[in-house]
Protein backbone atom coordinates (compact mmCIF):
# COMPACT_ATOMS: atom_id res chain seq x y z
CA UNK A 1 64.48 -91.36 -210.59
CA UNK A 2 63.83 -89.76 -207.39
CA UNK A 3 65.59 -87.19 -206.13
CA UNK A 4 66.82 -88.97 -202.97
CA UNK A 5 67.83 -91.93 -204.47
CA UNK A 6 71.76 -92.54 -203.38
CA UNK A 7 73.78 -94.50 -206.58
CA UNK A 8 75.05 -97.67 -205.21
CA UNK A 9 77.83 -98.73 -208.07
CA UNK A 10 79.19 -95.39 -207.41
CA UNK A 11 80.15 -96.55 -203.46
CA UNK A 12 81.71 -100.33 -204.46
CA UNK A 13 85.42 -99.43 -203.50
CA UNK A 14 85.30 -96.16 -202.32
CA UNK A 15 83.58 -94.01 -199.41
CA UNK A 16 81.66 -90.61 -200.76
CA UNK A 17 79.52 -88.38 -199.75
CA UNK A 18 76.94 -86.38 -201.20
CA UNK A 19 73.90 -83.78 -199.99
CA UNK A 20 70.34 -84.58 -201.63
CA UNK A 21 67.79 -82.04 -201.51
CA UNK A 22 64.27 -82.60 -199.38
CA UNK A 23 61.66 -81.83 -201.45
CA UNK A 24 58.97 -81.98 -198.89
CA UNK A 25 55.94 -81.94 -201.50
CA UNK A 26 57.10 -85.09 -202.32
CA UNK A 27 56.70 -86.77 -199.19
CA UNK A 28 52.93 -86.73 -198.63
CA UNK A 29 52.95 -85.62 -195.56
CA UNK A 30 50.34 -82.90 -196.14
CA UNK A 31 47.56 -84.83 -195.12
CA UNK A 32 49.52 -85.31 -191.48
CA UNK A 33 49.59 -81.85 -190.87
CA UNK A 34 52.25 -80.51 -191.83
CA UNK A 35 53.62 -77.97 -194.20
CA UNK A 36 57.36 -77.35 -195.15
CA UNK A 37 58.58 -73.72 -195.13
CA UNK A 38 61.53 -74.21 -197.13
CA UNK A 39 63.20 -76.97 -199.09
CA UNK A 40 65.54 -79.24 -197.01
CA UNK A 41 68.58 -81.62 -197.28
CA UNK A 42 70.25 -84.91 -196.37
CA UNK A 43 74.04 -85.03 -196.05
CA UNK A 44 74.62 -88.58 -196.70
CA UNK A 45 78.21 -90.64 -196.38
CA UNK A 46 77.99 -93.96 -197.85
CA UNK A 47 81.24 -96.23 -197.22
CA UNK A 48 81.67 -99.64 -198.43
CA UNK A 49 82.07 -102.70 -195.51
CA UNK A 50 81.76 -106.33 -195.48
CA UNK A 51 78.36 -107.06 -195.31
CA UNK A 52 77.73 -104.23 -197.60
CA UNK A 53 77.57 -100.27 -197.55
CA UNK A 54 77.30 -97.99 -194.10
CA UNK A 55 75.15 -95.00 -194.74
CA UNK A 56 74.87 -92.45 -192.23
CA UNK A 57 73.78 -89.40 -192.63
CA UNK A 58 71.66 -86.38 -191.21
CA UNK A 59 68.29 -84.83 -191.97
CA UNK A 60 67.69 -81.19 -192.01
CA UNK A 61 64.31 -79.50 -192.60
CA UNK A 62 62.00 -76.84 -191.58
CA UNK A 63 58.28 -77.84 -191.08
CA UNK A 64 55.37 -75.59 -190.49
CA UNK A 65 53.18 -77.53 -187.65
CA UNK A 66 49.51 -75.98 -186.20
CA UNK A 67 50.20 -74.68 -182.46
CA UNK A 68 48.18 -77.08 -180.26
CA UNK A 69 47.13 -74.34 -178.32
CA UNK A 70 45.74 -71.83 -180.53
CA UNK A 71 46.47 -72.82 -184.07
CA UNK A 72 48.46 -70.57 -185.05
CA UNK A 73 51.53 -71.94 -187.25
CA UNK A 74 54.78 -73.09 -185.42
CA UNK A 75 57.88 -72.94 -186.91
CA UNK A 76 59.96 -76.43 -185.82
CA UNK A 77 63.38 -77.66 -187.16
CA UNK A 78 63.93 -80.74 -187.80
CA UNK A 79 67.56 -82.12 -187.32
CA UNK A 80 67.66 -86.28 -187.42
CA UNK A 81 70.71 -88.19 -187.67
CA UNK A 82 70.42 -92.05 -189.26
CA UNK A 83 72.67 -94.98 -189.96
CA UNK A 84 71.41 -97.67 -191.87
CA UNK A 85 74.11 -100.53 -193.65
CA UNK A 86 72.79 -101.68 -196.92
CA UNK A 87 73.13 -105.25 -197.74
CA UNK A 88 72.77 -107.62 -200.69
CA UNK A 89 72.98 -110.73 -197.77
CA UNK A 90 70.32 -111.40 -195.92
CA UNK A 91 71.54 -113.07 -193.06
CA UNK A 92 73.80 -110.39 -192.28
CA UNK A 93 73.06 -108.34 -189.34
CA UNK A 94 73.82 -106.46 -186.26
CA UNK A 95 71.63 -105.38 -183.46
CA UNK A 96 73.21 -101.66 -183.57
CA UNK A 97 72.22 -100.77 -186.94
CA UNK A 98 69.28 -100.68 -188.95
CA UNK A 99 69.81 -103.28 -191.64
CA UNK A 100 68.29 -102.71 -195.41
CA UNK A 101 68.35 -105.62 -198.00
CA UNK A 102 67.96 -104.79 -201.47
CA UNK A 103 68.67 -107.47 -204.54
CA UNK A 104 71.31 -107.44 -206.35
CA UNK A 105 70.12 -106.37 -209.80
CA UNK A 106 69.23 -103.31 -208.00
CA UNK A 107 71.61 -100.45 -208.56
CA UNK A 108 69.99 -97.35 -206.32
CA UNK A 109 68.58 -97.46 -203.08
CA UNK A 110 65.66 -94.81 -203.03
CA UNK A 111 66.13 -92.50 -199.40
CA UNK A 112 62.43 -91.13 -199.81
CA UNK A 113 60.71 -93.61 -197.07
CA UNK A 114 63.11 -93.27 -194.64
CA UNK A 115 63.03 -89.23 -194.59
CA UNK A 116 59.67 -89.51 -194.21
CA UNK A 117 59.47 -91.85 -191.13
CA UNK A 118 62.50 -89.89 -189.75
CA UNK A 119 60.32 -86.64 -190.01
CA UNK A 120 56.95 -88.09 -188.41
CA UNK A 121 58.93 -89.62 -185.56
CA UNK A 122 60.88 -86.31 -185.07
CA UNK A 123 57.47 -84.14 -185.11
CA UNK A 124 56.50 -82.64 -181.74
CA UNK A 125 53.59 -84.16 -180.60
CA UNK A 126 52.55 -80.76 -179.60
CA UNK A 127 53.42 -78.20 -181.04
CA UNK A 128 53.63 -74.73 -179.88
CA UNK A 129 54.00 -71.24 -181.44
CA UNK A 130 55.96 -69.80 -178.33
CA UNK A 131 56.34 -71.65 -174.93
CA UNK A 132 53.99 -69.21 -172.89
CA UNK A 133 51.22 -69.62 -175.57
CA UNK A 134 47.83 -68.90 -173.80
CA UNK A 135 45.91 -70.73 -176.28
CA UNK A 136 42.02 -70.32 -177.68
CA UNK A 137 39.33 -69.03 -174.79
CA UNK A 138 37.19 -72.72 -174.28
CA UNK A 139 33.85 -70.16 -174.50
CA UNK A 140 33.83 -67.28 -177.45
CA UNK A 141 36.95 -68.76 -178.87
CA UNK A 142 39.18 -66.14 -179.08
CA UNK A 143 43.07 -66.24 -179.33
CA UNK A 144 44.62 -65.40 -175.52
CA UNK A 145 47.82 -64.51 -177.29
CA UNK A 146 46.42 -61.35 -179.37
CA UNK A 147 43.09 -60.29 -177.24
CA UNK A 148 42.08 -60.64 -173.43
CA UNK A 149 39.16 -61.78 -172.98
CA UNK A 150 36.52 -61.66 -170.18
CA UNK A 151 34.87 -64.82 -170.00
CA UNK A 152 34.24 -67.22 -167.31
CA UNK A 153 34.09 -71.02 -167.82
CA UNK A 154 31.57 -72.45 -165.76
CA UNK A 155 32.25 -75.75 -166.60
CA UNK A 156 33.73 -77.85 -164.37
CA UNK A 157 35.50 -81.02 -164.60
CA UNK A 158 33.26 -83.56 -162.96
CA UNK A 159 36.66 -85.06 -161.43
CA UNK A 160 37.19 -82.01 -159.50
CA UNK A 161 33.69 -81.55 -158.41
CA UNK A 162 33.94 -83.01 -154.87
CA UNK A 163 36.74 -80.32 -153.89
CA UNK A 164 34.81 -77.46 -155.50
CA UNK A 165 32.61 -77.14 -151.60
CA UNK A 166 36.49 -76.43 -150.65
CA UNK A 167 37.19 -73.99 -152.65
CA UNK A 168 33.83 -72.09 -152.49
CA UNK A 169 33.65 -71.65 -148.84
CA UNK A 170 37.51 -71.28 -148.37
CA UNK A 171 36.94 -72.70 -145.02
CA UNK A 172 40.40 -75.23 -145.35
CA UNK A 173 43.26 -73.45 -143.75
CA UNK A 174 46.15 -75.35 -142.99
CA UNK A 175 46.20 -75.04 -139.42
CA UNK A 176 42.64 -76.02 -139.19
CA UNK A 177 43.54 -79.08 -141.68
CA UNK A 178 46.54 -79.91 -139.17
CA UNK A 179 44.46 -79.92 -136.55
CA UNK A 180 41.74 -81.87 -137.37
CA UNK A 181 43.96 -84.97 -139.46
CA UNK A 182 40.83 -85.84 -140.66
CA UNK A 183 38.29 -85.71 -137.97
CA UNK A 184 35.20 -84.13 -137.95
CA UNK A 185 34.32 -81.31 -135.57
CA UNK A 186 32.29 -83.71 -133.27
CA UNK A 187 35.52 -85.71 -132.81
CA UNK A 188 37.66 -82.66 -131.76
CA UNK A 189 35.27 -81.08 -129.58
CA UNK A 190 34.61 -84.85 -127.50
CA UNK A 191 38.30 -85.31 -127.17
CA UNK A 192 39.03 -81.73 -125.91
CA UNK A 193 36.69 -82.22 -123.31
C-alpha cells in the first residue's frame, strides 16, 4: 500500500480528514530536476456526496530546483490546493471539478499521481536562487554572484547588428533624431535652403 493512498470505506457516511506524508523519493521526479529538501504532506478532507466522495485538499512541499541563471540550488515551496470528487458512476460529472472514476471493487484510491502532476505544474519554470541573481559569465564561466569578472563578450546578436553603427559612433541624439524624422542629411539641407 502506498503511503498516499486515502481509504475509501472509511468516508461512506461520514466526512474525515487526514494528513499523508510526501515522500518525494517516491515520486520519480529526480530525473526532472528536482530534489526534495525535506519530506512533505497532504492535508486531505474527504466528504461523502451524491455522485460520490469530494476530496479537497492541499499540497505542501519543499523542492530543491537548479537556479537558471547560475546553477546554484534554489530553494522553492510548493503550496497547491486540489479538489477532485471520486465517483463509482461514470456519467456523473460537473465542469467545476475534476472528476475520478474508480470501480467499485476498489476500496482505496492511490493520491501518488496526482501529487506528482500537482508538483510539475507548480514548478517555476525558472528558477532562481535570489531575484537579483547575476548568473554564469557567457565567456570563462564564472559565477557573477560570488566573483567579478572582467570579460568582454564580443559576440553579438546578429538581430541587433544593424543598430550596433548607432551605438558605436553615438552620433543619434534625440534632437538630431527629431529633427531629421527620418530624412537623410541631403533632404534637410535642400529644404532649408
Amino acid at each position: 500500500m502506498s503511503p498516499l493512498e486515502l481509504d475509501i470505506p472509511g468516508a461512506t457516511t461520514v466526512a474525515f480528514t487526514t494528513v499523508l506524508p510526501v515522500d518525494g523519493a517516491l515520486l520519480e521526479l529526480e530525473g526532472a530536476g528536482v530534489s526534495f529538501s525535506a519530506a512533505g504532506r497532504v492535508t486531505v478532507e474527504v466528504a461523502p456526496v451524491n455522485e460520490g466522495f469530494l476530496v479537497t485538499g492541499i499540497l505542501e512541499i519543499p523542492v530543491e530546483l537548479a537556479c537558471s541563471r547560475c546553477l546554484a540550488p534554489a530553494e522553492h515551496r510548493i503550496l497547491e490546493h486540489f479538489r477532485i470528487v471520486l465517483s463509482r458512476d461514470s456519467s456523473a460529472g460537473d465542469a467545476d471539478d475534476e472528476w475520478v472514476f474508480f470501480a467499485h471493487d476498489e476500496r482505496t484510491f492511490d493520491l501518488a499521481p496526482l501529487v506528482r502532476d500537482l508538483i510539475i505544474v507548480a514548478l517555476p519554470a525558472k528558477p532562481l536562487c535570489d531575484d537579483r541573481c547575476l548568473g554564469l559569465c557567457p565567456v570563462c564561466g564564472s559565477d557573477r554572484n560570488q566573483t567579478r569578472c572582467h570579460c568582454i563578450n564580443s559576440t553579438i546578436d546578429p538581430r541587433w547588428a544593424g543598430l550596433l553603427p548607432l551605438a558605436v559612433n553615438g552620433d543619434v541624439s534625440p534632437d538630431k533624431e527629431e529633427a531629421s524624422h527620418g530624412t537623410t542629411e541631403e533632404e534637410d539641407i535642400q529644404d532649408q535652403a
